[in-house]
Protein backbone atom coordinates (compact mmCIF):
# COMPACT_ATOMS: atom_id res chain seq x y z
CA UNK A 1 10.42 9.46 -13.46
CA UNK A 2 9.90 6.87 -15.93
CA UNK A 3 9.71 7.99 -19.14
CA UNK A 4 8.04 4.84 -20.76
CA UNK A 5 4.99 2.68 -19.76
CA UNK A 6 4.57 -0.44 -18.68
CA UNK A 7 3.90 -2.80 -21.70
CA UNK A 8 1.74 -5.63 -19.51
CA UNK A 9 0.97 -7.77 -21.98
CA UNK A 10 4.41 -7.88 -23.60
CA UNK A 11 5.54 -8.89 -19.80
CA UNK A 12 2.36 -11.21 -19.45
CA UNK A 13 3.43 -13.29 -22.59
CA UNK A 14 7.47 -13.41 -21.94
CA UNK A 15 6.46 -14.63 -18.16
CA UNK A 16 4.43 -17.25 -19.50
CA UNK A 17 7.06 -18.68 -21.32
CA UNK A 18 10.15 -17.81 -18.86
CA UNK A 19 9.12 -17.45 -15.08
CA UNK A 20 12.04 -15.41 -14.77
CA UNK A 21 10.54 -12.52 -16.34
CA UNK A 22 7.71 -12.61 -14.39
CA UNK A 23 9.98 -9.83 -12.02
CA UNK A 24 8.76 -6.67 -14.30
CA UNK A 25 5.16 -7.92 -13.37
CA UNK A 26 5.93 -8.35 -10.13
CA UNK A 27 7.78 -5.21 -9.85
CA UNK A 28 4.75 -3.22 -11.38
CA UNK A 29 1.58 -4.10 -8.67
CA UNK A 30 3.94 -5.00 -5.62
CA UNK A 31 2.91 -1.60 -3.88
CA UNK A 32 -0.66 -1.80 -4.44
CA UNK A 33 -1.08 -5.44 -3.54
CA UNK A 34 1.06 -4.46 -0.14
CA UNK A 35 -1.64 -1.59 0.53
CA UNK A 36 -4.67 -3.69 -0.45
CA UNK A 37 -3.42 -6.00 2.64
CA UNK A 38 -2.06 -3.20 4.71
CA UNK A 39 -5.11 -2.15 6.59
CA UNK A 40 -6.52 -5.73 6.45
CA UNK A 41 -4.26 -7.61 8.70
CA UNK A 42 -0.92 -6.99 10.83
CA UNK A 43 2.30 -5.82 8.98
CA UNK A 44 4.07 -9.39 9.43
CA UNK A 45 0.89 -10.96 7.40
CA UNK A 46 1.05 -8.12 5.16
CA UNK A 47 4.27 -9.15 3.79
CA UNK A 48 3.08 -12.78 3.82
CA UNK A 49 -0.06 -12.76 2.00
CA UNK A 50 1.53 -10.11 -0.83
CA UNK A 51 4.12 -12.91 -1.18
CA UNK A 52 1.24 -15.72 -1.76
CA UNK A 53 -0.46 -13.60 -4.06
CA UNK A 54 2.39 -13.29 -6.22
CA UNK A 55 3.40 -16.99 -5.89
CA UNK A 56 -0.03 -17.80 -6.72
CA UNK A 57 -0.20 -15.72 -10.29
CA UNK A 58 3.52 -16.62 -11.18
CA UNK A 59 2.41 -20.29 -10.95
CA UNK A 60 -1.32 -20.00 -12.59
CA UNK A 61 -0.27 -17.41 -14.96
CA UNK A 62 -1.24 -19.80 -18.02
CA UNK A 63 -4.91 -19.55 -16.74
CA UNK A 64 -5.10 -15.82 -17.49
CA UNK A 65 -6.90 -16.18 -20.16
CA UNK A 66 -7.11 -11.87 -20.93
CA UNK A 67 -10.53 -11.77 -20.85
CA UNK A 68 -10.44 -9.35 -18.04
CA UNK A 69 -7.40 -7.01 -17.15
CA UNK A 70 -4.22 -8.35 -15.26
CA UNK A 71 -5.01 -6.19 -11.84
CA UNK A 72 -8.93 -7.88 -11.91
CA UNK A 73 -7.11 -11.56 -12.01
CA UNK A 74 -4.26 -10.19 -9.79
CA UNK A 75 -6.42 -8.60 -6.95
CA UNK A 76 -9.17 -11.93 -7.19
CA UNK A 77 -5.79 -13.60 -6.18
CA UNK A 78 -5.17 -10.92 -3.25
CA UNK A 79 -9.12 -11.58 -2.30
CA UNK A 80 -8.82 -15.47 -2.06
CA UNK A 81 -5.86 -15.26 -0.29
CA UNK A 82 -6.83 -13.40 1.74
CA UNK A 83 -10.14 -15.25 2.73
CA UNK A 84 -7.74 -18.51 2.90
CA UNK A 85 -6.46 -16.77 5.96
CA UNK A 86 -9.21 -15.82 7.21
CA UNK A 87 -10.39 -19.21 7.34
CA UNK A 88 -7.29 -20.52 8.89
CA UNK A 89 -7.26 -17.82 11.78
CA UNK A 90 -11.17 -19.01 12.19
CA UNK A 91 -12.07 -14.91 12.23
CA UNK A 92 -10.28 -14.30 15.45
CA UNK A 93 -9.78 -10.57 16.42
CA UNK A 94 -7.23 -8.67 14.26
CA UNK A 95 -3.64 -9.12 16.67
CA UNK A 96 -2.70 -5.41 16.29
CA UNK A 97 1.46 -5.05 16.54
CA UNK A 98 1.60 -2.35 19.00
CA UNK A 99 4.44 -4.42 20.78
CA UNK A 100 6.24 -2.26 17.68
CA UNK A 101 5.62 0.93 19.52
CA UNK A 102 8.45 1.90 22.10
CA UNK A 103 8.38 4.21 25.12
CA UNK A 104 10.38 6.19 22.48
CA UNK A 105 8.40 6.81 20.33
CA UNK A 106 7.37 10.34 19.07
CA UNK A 107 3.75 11.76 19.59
CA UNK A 108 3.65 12.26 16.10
CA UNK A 109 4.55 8.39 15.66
CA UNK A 110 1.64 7.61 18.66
CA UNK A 111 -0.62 9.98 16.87
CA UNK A 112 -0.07 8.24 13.44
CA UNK A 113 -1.34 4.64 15.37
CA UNK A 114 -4.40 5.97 16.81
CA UNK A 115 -5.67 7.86 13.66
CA UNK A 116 -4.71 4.38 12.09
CA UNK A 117 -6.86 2.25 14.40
CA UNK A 118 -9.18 5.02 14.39
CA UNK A 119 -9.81 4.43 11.08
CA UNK A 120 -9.72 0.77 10.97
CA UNK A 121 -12.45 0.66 14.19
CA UNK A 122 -14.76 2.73 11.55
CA UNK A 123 -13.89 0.65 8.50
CA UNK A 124 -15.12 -2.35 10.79
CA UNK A 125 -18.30 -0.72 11.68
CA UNK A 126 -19.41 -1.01 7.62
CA UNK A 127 -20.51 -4.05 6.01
CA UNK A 128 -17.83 -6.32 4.45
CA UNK A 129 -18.87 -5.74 0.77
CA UNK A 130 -18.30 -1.66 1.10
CA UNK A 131 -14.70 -1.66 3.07
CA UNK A 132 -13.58 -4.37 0.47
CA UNK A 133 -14.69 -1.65 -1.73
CA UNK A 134 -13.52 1.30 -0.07
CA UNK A 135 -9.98 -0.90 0.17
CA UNK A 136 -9.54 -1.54 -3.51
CA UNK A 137 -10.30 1.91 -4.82
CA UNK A 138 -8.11 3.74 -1.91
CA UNK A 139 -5.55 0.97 -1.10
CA UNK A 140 -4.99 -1.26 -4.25
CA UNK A 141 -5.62 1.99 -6.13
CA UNK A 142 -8.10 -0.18 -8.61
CA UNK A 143 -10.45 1.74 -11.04
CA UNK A 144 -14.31 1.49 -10.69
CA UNK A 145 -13.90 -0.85 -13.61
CA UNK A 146 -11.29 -3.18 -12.00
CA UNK A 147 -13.42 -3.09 -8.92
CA UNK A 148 -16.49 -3.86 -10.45
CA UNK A 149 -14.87 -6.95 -11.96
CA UNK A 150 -13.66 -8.23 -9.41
CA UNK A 151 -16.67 -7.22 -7.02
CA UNK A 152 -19.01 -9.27 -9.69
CA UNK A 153 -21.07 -5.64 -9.57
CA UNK A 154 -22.08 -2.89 -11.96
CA UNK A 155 -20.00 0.18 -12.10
CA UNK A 156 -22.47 2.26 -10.64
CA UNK A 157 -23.09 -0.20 -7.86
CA UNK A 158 -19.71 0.12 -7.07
CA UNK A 159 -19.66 4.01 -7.06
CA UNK A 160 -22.66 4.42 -5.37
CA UNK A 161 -22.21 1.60 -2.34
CA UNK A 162 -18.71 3.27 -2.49
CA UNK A 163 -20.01 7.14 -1.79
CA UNK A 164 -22.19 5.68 0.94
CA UNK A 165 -19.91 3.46 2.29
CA UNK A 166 -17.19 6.53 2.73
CA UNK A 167 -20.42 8.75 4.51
CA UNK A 168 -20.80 6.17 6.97
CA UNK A 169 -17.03 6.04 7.97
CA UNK A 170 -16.89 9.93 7.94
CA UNK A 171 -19.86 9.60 10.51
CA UNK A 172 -17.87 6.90 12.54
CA UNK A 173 -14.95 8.80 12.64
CA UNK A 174 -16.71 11.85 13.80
CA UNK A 175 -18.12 9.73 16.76
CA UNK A 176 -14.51 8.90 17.91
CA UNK A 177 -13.52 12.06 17.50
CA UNK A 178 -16.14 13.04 19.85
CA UNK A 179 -15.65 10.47 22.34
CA UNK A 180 -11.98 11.51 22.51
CA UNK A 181 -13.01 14.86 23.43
CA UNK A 182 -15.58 14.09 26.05
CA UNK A 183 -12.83 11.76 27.82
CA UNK A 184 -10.21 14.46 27.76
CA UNK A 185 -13.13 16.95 29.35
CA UNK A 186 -13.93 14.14 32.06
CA UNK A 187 -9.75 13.55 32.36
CA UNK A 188 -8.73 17.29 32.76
CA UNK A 189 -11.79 19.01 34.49
C-alpha cells in the first residue's frame, strides 16, 4: 500500500510544463475513467474512449484553469467523449461482445454476463440524467461534489435524483428476477 498521497497539483503543474510527466496523472484516474465507460459501451470502446479522454486532457491541460477539481475537468472530458461517440454511432443499439463467451465457459462466467446485462437492461429503463449519475458515483467513484460539478446540479439534487434513481433499478431488477423465475416454472413444469 502506498504510503504517501497523490500530490495532484504538484503533477498538474510539472505536466503542464513537460508532457512527459503527465504519466503520474494518468496513472492516478486510469481505473476510474475505465469503469465510468465500462458499463456504457463494449469493452473494445472502453479501452478506446479512456484513451481519448486522456489524449484529450494531456493536450488541453493549459485550459485547466483550477477553478474546479482535476476529476470534475477530467470526467467532463470522459462525458464529451463519450457523447462524440454517441453521435458518430447515430444511437444505434449497444453491440454487446458475447462473441467473447465460449462453449467453455464456466456457469459462474455465464452467470457473471447475465447479472451484467441484467443490470445494464435496468440502468436503461431510467432516464439518462440519473444512470449518468448512478455511473459516476458507483463507476468513476466521483463524490457528490465532483458529480454535482460536473452534472451542473446542486448537491442535494444529485443525492436525491441519485436515491431515486437506485429505487427504480432495484424495482427493475426485481422484475427480471421475476420473469426469470416464471420462465424456468413454464420451462421445467
Amino acid at each position: 500500500m502506498e504510503s504517501t498521497s497523490f500530490d495532484e497539483k504538484y503533477w498538474i503543474s510539472r505536466a503542464k510544463e513537460n508532457r512527459e510527466d503527465f504519466a503520474p496523472i494518468y496513472d492516478h484516474y486510469v481505473k476510474r475513467i475505465y469503469r465510468y465507460f465500462s458499463f456504457k459501451v463494449g469493452k473494445t470502446l472502453v479501452e478506446d474512449l479512456t484513451q481519448q479522454t486522456f489524449l484529450k486532457a494531456m493536450s488541453r491541460l493549459d485550459s485547466f484553469r483550477e477553478e474546479s477539481l482535476f476529476s470534475t475537468w477530467l470526467f467532463q472530458i470522459a462525458k464529451y467523449t463519450l457523447m462524440d461517440e454517441q453521435r458518430k454511432q447515430k444511437r444505434r443499439p449497444r453491440e454487446w461482445e458475447l462473441g467473447s463467451l465460449s462453449a467453455n465457459s464456466s456457469a459462474c462466467y455465464a452467470e457473471q454476463a447475465t447479472t451484467q446485462l441484467d443490470l445494464t437492461s435496468a440502468l436503461q429503463q431510467i432516464n439518462e440524467i440519473e444512470r449518468e449519475i448512478i455511473m459516476l458515483r458507483f463507476f468513476g467513484e466521483c463524490t457528490f461534489a465532483e458529480i454535482a460539478q460536473i452534472m451542473q446540479m446542486g448537491e442535494s439534487a444529485v443525492k436525491n435524483r441519485m436515491y431515486r434513481a437506485l429505487e427504480k433499478v432495484k424495482g427493475n431488477l426485481r422484475g427480471s428476477e421475476d420473469s426469470y423465475e416464471a420462465q424456468f416454472r413454464r420451462d421445467c413444469f
